[in-house]
PDB file of N, CA and C in Angstrom:
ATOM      1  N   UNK A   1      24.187  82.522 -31.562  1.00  0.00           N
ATOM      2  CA  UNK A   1      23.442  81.281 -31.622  1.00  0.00           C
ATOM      3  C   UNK A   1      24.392  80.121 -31.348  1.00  0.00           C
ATOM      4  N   UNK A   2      23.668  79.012 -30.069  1.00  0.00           N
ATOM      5  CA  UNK A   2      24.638  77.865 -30.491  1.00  0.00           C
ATOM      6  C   UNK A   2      23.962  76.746 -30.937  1.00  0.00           C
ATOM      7  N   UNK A   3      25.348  76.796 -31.806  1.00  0.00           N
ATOM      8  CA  UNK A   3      24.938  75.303 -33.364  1.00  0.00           C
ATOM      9  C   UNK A   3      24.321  74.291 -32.539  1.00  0.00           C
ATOM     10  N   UNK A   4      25.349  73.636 -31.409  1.00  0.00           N
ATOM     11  CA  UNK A   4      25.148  72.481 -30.977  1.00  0.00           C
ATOM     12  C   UNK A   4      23.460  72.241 -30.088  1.00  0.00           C
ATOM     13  N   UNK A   5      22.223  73.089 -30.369  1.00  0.00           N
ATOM     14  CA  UNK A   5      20.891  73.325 -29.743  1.00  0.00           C
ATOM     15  C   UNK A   5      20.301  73.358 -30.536  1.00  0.00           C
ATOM     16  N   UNK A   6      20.492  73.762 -32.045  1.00  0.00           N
ATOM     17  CA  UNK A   6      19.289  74.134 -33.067  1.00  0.00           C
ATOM     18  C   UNK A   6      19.295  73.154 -34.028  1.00  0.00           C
ATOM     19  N   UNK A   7      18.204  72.805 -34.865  1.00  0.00           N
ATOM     20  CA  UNK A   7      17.892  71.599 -35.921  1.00  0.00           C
ATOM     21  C   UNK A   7      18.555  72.608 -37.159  1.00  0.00           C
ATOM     22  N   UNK A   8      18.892  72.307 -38.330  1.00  0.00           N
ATOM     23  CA  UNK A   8      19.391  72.555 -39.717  1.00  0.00           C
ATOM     24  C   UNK A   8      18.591  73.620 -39.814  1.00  0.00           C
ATOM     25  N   UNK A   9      16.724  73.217 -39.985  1.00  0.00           N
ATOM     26  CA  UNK A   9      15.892  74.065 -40.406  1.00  0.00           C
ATOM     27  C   UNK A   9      16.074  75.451 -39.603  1.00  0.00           C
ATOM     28  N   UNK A  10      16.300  75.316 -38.209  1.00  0.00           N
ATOM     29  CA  UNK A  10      16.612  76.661 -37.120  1.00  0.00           C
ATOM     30  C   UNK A  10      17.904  78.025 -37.975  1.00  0.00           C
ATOM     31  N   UNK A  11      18.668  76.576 -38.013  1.00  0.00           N
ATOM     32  CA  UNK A  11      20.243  77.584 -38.530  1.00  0.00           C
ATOM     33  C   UNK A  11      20.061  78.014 -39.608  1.00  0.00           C
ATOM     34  N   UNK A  12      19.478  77.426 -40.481  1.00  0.00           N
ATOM     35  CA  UNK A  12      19.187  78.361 -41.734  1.00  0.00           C
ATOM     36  C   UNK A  12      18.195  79.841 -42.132  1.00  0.00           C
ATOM     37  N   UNK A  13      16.859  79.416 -40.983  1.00  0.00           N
ATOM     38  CA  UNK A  13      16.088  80.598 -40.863  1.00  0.00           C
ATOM     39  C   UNK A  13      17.165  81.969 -39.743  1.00  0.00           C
ATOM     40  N   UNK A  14      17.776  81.094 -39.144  1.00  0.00           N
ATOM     41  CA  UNK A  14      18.367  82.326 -38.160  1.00  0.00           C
ATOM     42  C   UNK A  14      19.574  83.152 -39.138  1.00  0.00           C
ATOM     43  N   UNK A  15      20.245  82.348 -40.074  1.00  0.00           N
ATOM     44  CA  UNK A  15      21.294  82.929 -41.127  1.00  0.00           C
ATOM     45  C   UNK A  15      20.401  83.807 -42.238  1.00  0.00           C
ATOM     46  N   UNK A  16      19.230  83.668 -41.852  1.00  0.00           N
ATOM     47  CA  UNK A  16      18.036  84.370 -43.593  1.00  0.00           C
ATOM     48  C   UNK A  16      17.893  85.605 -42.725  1.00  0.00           C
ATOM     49  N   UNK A  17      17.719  85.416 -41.348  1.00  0.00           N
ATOM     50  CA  UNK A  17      17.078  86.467 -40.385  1.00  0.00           C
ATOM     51  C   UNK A  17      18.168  87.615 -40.851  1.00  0.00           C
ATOM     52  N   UNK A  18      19.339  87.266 -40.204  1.00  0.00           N
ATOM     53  CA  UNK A  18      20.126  88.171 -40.007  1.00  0.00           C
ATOM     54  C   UNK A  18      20.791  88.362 -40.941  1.00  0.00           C
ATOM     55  N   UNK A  19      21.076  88.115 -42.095  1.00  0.00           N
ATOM     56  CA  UNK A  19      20.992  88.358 -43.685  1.00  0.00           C
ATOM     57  C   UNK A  19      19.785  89.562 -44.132  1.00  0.00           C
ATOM     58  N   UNK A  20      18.605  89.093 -43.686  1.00  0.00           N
ATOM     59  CA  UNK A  20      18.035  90.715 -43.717  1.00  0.00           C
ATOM     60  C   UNK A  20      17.768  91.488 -42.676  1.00  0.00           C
ATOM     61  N   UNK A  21      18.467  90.990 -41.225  1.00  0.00           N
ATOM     62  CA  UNK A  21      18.350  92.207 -40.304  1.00  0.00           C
ATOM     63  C   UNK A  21      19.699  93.521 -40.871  1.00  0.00           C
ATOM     64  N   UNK A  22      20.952  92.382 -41.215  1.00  0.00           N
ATOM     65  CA  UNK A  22      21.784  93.291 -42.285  1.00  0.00           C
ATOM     66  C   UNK A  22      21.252  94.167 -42.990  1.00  0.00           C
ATOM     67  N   UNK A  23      21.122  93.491 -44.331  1.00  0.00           N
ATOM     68  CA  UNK A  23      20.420  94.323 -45.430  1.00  0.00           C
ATOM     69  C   UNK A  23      19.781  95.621 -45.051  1.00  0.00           C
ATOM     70  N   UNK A  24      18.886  95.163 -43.834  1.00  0.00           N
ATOM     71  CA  UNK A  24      17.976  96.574 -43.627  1.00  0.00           C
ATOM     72  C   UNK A  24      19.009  97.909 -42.559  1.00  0.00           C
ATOM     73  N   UNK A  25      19.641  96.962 -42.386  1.00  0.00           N
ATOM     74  CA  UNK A  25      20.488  98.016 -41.503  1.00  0.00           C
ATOM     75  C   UNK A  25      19.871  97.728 -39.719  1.00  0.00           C
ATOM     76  N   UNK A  26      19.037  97.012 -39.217  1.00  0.00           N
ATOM     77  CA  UNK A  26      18.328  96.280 -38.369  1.00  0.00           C
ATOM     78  C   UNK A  26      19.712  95.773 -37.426  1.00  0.00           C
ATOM     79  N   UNK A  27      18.682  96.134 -36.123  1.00  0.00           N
ATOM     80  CA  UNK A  27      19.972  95.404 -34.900  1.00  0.00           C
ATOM     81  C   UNK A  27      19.577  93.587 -34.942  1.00  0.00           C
ATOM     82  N   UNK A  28      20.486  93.004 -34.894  1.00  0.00           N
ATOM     83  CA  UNK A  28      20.609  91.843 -34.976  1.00  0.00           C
ATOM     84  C   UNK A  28      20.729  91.146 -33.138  1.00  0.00           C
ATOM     85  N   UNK A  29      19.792  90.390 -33.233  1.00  0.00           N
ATOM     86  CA  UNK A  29      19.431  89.885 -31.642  1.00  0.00           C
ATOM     87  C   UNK A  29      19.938  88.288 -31.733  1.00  0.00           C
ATOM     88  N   UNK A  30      20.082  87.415 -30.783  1.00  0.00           N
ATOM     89  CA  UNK A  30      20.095  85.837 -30.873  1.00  0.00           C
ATOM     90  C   UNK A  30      18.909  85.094 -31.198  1.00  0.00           C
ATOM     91  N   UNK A  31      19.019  84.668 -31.779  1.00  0.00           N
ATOM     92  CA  UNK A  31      18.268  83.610 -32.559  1.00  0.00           C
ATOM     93  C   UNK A  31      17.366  82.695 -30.823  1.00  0.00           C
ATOM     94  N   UNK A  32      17.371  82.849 -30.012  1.00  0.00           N
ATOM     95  CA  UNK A  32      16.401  82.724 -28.780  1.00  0.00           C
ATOM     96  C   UNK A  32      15.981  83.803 -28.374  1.00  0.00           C
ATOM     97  N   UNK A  33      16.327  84.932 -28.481  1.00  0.00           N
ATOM     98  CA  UNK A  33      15.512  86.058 -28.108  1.00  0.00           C
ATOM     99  C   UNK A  33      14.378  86.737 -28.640  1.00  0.00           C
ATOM    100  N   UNK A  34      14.890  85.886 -30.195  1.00  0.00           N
ATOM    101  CA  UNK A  34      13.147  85.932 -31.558  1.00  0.00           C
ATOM    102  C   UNK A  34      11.484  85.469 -30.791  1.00  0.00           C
ATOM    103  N   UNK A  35      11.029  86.247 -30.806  1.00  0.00           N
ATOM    104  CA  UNK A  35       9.319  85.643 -30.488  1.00  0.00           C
ATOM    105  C   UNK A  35       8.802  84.035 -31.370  1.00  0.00           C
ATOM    106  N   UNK A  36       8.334  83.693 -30.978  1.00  0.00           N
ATOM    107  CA  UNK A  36       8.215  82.062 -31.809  1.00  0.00           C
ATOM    108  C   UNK A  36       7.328  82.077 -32.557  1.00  0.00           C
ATOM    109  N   UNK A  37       6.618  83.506 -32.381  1.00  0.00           N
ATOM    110  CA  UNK A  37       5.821  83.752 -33.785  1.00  0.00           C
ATOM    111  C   UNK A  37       7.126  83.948 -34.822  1.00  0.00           C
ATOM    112  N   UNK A  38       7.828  84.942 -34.447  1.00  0.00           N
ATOM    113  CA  UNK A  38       8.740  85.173 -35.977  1.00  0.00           C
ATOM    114  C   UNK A  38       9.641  84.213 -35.616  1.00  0.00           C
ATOM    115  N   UNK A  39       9.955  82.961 -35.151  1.00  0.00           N
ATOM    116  CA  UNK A  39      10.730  82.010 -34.940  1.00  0.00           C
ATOM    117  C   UNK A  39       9.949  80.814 -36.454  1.00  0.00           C
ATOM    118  N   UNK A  40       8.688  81.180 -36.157  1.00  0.00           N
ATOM    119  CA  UNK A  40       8.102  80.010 -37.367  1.00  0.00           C
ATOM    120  C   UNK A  40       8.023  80.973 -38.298  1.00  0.00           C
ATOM    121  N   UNK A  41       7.715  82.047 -38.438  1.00  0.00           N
ATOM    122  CA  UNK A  41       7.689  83.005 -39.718  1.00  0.00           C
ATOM    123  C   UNK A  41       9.262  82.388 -40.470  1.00  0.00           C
ATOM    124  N   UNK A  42      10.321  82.850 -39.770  1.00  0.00           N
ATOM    125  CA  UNK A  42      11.483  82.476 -40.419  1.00  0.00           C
ATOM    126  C   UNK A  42      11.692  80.941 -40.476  1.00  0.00           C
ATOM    127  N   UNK A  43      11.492  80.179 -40.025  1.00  0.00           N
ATOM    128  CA  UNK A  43      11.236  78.710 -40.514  1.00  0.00           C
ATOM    129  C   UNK A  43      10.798  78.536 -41.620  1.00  0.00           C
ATOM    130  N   UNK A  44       9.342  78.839 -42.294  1.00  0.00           N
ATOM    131  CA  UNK A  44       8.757  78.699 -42.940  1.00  0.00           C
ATOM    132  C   UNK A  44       9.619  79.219 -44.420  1.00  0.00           C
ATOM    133  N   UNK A  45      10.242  80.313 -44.073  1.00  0.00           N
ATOM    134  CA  UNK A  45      11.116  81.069 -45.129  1.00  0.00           C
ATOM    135  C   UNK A  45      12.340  80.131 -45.650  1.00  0.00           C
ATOM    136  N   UNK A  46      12.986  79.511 -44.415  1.00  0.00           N
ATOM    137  CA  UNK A  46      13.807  78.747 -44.132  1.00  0.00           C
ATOM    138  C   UNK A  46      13.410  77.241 -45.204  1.00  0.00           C
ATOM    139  N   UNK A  47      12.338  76.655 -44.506  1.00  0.00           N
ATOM    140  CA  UNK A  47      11.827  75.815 -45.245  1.00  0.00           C
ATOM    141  C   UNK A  47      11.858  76.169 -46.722  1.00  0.00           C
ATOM    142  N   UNK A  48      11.046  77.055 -46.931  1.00  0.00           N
ATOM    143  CA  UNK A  48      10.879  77.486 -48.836  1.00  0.00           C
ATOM    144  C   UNK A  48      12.198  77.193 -49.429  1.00  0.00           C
ATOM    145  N   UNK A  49      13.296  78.048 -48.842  1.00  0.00           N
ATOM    146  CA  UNK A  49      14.300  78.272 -49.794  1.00  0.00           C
ATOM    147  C   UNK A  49      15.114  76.975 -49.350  1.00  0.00           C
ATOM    148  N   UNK A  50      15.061  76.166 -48.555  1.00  0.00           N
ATOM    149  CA  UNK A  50      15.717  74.779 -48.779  1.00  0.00           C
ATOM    150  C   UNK A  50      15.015  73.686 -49.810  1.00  0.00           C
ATOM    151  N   UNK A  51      13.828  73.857 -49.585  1.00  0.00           N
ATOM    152  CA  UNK A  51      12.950  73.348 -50.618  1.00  0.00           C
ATOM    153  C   UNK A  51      13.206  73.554 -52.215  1.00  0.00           C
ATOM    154  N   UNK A  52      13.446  74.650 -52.384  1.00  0.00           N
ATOM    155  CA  UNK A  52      13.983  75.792 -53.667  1.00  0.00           C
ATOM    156  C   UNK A  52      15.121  75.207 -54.259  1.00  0.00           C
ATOM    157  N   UNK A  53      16.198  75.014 -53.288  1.00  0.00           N
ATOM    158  CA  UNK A  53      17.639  74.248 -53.841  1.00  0.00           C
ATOM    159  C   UNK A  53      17.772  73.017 -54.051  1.00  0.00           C
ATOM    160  N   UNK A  54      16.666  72.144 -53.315  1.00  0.00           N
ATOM    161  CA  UNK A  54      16.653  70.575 -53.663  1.00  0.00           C
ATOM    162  C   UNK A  54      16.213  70.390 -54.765  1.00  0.00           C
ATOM    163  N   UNK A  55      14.917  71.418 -55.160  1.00  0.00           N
ATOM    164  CA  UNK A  55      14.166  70.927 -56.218  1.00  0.00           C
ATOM    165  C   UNK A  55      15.479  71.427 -57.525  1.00  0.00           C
ATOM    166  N   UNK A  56      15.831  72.480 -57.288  1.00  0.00           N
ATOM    167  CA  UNK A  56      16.951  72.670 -58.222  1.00  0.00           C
ATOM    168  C   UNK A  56      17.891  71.605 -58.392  1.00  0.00           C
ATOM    169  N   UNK A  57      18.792  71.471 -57.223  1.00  0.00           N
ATOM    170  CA  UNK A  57      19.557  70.156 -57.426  1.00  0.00           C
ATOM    171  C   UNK A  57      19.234  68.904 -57.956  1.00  0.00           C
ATOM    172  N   UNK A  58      18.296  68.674 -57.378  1.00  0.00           N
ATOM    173  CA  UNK A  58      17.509  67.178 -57.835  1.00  0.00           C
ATOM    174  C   UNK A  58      17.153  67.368 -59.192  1.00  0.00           C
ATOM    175  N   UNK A  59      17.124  68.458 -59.985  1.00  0.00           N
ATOM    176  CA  UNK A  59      16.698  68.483 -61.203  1.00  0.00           C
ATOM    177  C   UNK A  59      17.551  68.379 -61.949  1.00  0.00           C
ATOM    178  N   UNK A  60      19.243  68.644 -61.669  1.00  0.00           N
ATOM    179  CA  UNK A  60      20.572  68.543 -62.491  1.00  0.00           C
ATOM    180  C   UNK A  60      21.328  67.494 -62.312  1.00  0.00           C
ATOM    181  N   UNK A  61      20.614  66.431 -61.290  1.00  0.00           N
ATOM    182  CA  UNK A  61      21.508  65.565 -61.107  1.00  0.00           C
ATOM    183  C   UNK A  61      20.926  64.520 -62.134  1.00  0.00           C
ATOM    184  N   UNK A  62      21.620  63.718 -62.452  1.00  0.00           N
ATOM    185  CA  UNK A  62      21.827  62.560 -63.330  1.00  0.00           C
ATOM    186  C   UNK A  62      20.526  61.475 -62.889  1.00  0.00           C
ATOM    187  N   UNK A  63      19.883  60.695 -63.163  1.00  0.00           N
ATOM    188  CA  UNK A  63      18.700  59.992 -62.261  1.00  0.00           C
ATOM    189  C   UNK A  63      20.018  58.707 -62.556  1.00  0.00           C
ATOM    190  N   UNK A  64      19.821  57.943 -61.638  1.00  0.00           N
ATOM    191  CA  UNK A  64      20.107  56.225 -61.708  1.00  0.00           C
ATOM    192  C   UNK A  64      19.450  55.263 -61.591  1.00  0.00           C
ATOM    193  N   UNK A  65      19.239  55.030 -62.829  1.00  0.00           N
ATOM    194  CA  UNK A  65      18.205  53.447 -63.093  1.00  0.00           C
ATOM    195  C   UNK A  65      18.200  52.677 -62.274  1.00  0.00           C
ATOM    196  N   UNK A  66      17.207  52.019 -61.811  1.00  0.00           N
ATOM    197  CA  UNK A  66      17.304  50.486 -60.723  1.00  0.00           C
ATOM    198  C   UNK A  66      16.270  49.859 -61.492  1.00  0.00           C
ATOM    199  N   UNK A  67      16.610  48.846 -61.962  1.00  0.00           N
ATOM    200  CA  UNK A  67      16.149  47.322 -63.022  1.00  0.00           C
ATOM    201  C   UNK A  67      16.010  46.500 -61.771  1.00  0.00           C
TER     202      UNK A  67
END
């Protein structure tokens, strides 16, 4: 995959992809050779679990008052 073509949301679903094309033992292809059906399937996954860590983060961080 190259970095300098894909949005954040891309690089993260393509690092989830092949994180479980691993896992399964699965041949691992480029992140353009994915069908754009499973291009938004893994987006969507992508999305969740960035969603997942903000809401986490945002929940431990300190709030700062504005008066």
């Amino acid at each position: 995959m190259r970095f300098d073509r894909h949005s954040a949301l891309d690089l993260l679903a393509d690092a989830l992809r092949r994180a479980d094309a691993t896992w399964r033992g699965g041949e691992i292809v480029p992140w353009d050779d994915v069908s754009e059906g499973q291009q938004r399937e893994w987006r969507a996954v992508a999305l969740r679990a960035a969603t997942a860590v903000y809401e986490e983060v945002s929940a431990d961080s300190p709030r700062v008052a504005t008066d």
